[in-house]
Each structure stands twice: as structure tokens, then as C-alpha cells.
N, C-alpha and C. Protein backbone atom coordinates (compact mmCIF):
# COMPACT_ATOMS: atom_id res chain seq x y z
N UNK A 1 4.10 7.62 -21.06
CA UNK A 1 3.10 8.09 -22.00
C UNK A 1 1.95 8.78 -21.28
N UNK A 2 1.79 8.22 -20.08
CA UNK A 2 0.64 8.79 -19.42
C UNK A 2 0.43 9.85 -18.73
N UNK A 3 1.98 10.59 -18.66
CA UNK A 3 2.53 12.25 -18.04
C UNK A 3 2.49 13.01 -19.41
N UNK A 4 2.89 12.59 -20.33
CA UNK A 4 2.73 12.98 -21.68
C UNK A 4 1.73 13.69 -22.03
N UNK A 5 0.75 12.92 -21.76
CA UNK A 5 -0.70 13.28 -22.65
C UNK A 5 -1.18 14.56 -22.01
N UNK A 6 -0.98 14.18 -20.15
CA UNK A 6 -1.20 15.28 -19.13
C UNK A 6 -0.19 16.40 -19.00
N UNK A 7 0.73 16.67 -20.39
CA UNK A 7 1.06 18.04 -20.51
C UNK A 7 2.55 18.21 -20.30
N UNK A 8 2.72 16.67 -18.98
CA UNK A 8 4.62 16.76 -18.32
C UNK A 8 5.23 16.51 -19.35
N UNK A 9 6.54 16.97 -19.52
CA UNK A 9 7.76 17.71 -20.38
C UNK A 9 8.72 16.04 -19.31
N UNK A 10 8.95 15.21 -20.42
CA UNK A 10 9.73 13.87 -19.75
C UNK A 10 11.38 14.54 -19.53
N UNK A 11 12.17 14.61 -18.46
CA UNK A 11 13.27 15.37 -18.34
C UNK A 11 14.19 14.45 -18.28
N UNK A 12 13.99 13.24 -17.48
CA UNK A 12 15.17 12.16 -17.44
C UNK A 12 14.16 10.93 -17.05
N UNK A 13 15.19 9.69 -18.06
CA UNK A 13 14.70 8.26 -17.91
C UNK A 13 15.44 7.77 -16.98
N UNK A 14 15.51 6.98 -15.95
CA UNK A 14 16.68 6.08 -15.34
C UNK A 14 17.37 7.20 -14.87
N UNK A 15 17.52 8.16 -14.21
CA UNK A 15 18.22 8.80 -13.68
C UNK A 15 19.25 8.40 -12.36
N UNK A 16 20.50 8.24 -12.82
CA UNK A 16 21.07 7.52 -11.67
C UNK A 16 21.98 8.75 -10.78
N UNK A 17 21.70 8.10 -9.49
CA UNK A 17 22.98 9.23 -8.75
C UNK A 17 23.52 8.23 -7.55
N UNK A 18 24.29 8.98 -6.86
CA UNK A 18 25.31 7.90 -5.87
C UNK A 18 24.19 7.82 -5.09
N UNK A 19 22.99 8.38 -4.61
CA UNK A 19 21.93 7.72 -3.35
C UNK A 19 21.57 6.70 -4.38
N UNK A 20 21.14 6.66 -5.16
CA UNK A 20 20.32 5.53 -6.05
C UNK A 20 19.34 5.85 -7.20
N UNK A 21 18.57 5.70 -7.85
CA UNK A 21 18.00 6.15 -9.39
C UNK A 21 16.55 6.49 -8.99
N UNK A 22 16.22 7.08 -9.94
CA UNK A 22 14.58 7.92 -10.10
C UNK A 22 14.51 7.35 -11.77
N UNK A 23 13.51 7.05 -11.48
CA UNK A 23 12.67 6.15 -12.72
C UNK A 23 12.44 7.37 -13.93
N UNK A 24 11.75 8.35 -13.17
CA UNK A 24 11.37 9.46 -14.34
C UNK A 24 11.48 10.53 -13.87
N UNK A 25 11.50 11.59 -14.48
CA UNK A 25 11.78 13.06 -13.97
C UNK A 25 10.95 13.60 -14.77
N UNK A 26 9.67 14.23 -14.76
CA UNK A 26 8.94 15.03 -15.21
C UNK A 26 8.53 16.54 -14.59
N UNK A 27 8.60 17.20 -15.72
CA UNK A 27 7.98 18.67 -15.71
C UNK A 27 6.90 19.15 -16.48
N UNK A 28 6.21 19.80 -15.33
CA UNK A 28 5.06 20.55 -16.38
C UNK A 28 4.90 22.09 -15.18
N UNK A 29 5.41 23.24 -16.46
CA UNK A 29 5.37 24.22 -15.44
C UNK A 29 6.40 24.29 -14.41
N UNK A 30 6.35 25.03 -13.55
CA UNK A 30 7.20 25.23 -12.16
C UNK A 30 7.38 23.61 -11.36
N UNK A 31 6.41 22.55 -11.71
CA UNK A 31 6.04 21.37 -11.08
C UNK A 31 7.08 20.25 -11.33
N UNK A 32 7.78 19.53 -10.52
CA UNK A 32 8.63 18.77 -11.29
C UNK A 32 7.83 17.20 -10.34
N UNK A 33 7.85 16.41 -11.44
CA UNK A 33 7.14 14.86 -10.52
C UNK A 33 8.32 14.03 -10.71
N UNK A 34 8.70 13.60 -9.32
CA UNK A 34 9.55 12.82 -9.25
C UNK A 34 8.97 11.06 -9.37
N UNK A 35 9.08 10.51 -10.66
CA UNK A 35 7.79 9.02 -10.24
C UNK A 35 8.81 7.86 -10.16
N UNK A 36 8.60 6.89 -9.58
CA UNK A 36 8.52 5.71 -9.59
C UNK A 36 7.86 4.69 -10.11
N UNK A 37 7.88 3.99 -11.01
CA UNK A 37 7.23 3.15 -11.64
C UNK A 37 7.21 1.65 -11.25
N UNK A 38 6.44 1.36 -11.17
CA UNK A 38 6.20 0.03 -10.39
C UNK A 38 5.48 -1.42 -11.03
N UNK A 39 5.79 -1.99 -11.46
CA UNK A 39 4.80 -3.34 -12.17
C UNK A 39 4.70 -3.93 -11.39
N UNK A 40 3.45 -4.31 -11.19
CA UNK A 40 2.60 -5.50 -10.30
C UNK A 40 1.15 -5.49 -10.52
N UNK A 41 0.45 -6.68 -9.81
CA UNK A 41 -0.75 -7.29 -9.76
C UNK A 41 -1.76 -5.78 -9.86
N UNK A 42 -1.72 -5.48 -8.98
CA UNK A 42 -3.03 -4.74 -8.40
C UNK A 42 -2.32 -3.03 -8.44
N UNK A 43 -3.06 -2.29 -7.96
CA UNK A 43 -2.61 -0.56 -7.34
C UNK A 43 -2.39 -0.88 -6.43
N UNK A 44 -2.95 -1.76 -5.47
CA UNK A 44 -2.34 -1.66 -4.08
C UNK A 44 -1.16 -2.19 -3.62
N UNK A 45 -0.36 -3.31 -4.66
CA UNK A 45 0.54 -3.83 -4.59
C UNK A 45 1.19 -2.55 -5.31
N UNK A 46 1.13 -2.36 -6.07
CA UNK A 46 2.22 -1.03 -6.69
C UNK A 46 2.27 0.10 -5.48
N UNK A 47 1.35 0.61 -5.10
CA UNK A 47 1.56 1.50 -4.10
C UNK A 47 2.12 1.25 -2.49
N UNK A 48 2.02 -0.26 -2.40
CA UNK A 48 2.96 -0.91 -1.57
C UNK A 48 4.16 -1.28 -1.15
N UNK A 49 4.83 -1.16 -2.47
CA UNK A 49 6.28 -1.41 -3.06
C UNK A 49 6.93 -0.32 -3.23
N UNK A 50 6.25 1.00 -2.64
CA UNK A 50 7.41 2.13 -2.58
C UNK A 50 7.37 2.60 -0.79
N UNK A 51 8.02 1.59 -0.27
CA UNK A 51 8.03 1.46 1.38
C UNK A 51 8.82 2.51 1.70
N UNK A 52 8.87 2.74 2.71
CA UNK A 52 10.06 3.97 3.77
C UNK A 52 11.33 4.04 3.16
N UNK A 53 11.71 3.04 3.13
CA UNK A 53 13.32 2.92 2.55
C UNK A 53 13.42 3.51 0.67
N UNK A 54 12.22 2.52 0.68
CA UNK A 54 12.53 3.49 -0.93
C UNK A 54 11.82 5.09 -1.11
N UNK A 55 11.43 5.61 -0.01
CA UNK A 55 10.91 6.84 -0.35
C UNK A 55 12.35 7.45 0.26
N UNK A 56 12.64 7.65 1.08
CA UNK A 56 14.28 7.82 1.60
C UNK A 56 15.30 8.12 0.51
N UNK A 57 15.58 6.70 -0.06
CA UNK A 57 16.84 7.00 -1.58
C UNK A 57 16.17 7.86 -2.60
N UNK A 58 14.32 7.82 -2.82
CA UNK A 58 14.16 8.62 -4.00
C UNK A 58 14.18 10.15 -3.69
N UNK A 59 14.22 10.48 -2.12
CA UNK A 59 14.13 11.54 -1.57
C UNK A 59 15.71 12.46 -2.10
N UNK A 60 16.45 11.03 -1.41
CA UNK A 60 17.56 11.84 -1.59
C UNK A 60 18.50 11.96 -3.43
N UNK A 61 17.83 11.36 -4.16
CA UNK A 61 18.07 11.23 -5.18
C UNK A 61 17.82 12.38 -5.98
N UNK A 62 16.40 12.69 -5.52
CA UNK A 62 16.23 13.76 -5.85
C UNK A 62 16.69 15.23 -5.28
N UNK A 63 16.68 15.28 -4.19
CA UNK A 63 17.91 15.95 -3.86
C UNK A 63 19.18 16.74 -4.58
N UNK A 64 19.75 15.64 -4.68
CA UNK A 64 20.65 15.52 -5.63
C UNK A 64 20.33 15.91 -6.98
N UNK A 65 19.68 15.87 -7.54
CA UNK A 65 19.18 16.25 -8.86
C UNK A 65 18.43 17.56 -8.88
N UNK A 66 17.60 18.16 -7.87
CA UNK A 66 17.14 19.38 -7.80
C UNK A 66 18.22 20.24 -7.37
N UNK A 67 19.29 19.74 -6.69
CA UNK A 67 20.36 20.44 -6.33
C UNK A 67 21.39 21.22 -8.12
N UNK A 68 21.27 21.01 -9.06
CA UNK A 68 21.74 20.76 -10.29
C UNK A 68 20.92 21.74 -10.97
N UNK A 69 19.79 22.07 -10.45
CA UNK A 69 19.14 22.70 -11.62
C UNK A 69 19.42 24.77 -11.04
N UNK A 70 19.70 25.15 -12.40
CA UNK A 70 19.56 26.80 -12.11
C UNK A 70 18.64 27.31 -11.91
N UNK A 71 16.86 26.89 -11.93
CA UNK A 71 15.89 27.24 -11.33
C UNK A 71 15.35 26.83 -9.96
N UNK A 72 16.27 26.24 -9.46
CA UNK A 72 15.27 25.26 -8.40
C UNK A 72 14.57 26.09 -7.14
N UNK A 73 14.83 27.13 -7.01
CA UNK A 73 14.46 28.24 -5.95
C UNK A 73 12.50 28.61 -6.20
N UNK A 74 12.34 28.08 -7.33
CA UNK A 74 11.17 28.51 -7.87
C UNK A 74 10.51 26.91 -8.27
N UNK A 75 10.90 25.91 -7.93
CA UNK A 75 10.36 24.90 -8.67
C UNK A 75 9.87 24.29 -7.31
N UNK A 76 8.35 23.37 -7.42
CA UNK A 76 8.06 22.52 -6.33
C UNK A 76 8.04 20.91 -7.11
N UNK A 77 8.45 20.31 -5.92
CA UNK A 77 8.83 18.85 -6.36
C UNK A 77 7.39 17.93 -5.50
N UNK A 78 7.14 16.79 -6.47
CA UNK A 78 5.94 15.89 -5.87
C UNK A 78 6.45 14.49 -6.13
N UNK A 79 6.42 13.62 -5.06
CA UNK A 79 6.58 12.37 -5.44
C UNK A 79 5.41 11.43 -6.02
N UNK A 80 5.81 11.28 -7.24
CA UNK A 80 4.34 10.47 -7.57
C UNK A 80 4.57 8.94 -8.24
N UNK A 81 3.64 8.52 -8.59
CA UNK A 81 3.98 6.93 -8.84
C UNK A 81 2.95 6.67 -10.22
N UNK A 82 3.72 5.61 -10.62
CA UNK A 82 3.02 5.37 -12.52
C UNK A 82 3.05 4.00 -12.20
N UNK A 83 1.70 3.12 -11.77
CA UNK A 83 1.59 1.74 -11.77
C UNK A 83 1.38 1.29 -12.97
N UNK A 84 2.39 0.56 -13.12
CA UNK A 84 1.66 -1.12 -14.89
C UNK A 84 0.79 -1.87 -14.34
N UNK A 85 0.12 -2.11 -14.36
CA UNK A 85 -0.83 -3.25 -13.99
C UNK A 85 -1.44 -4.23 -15.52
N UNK A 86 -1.33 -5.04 -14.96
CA UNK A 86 -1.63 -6.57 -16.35
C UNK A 86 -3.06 -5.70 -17.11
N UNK A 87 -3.20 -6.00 -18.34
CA UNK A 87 -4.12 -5.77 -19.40
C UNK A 87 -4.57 -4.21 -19.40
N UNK A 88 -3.87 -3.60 -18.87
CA UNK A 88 -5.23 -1.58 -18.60
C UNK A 88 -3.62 -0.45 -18.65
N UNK A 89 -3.84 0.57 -18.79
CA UNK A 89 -3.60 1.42 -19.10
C UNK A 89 -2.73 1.35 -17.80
N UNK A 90 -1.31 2.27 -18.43
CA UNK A 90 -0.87 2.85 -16.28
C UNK A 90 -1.88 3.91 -15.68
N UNK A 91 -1.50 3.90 -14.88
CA UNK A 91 -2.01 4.54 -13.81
C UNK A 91 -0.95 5.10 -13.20
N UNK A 92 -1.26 6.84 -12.78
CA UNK A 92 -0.56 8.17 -12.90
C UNK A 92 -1.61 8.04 -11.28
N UNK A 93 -0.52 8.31 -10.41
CA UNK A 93 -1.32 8.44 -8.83
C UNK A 93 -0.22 9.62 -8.24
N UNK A 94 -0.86 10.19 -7.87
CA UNK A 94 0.13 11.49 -7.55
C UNK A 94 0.04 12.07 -6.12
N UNK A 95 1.25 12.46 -5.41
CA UNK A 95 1.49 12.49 -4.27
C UNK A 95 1.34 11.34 -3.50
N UNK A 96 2.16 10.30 -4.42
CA UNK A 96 1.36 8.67 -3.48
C UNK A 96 2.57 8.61 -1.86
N UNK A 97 3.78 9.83 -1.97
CA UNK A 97 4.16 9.83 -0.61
C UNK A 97 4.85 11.54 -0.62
N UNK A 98 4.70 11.76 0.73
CA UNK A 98 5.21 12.80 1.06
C UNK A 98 6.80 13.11 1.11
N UNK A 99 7.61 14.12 0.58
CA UNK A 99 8.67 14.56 0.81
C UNK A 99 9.01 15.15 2.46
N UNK A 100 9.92 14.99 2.54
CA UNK A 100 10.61 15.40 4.23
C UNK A 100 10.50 17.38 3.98
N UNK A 101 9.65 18.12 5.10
CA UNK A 101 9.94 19.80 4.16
C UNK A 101 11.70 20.15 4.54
């Protein structure tokens, strides 16, 4: 809901591939956000819980999925993250890790 409001076009829920799944696939524009969604305590625990290994499978997941599209020559990809946190709104944190160029 919270890419929504900010304009992103929701492209895929649960997106699964043989590296492993991407939570959400959003577009807005040329921009595609690859997020991870995370429930826990705090932001810092959410932004904690997407370690090396899981930036790796979402890397290559996506991969795999930008590999599929007939525009992708023109599209830039961002890894970003959508924390739940108890009683408040998510939280939309963007570029919370870098892609390999």
C-alpha cells in the first residue's frame, strides 16, 4: 500500500524463481523496486534481516526476472525494503542495499 500511494504500478506478489522469491516487484516509470518485506521489532532489525546471503538470491532473482522483460535495456532496478513494524504504518526505505553493476 505504501508504493501505491507513491505512484509504483505493483507488478508481482511472491514472485518465485529457481534462485529464490522477491516479495514485490514494483514500477513507477523506467524504475523498477525490487522490495523485500520484512516484519520485526524495530527498522533496524528489519534492515538487518536482509544480510549478504539474502541480498545475493534477491540479486539473482531478479536477474532472472529482468531477464524476461522486453524493455529491460531501458529500465533501472533498486533494491529496496518495506518494514512492518508493531502499531505504525510500513515503512518504504529505499536503496537499503546495493546491486552488484
Amino acid at each position: 500500500m505504501a508504493l501505491f500511494l507513491r505512484g509504483y504500478r505493483i507488478l508481482a506478489l511472491r514472485h518465485r524463481t529457481k534462485l529464490g522469491e522477491i516479495d514485490l516487484i514494483a514500477r513507477r516509470g523506467d524504475l523498477i523496486a525490487i522490495v523485500e518485506v520484512k516484519a520485526r521489532p524495530t527498522l533496524a532489525e528489519a534492515m538487518d534481516a536482509v544480510a549478504h546471503g539474502s541480498q545475493r538470491r534477491i540479486e539473482g532473482a531478479a536477474d532472472l526476472w529482468l531477464a524476461r522483460q522486453r524493455d529491460r535495456a531501458r529500465l533501472s532496478i533498486r533494491f529496496d525494503l518495506v518494514a512492518v513494524l508493531p502499531r505504525r504504518w510500513p515503512v518504504h526505505v529505499e536503496n537499503v542495499f546495493q546491486g552488484r553493476d
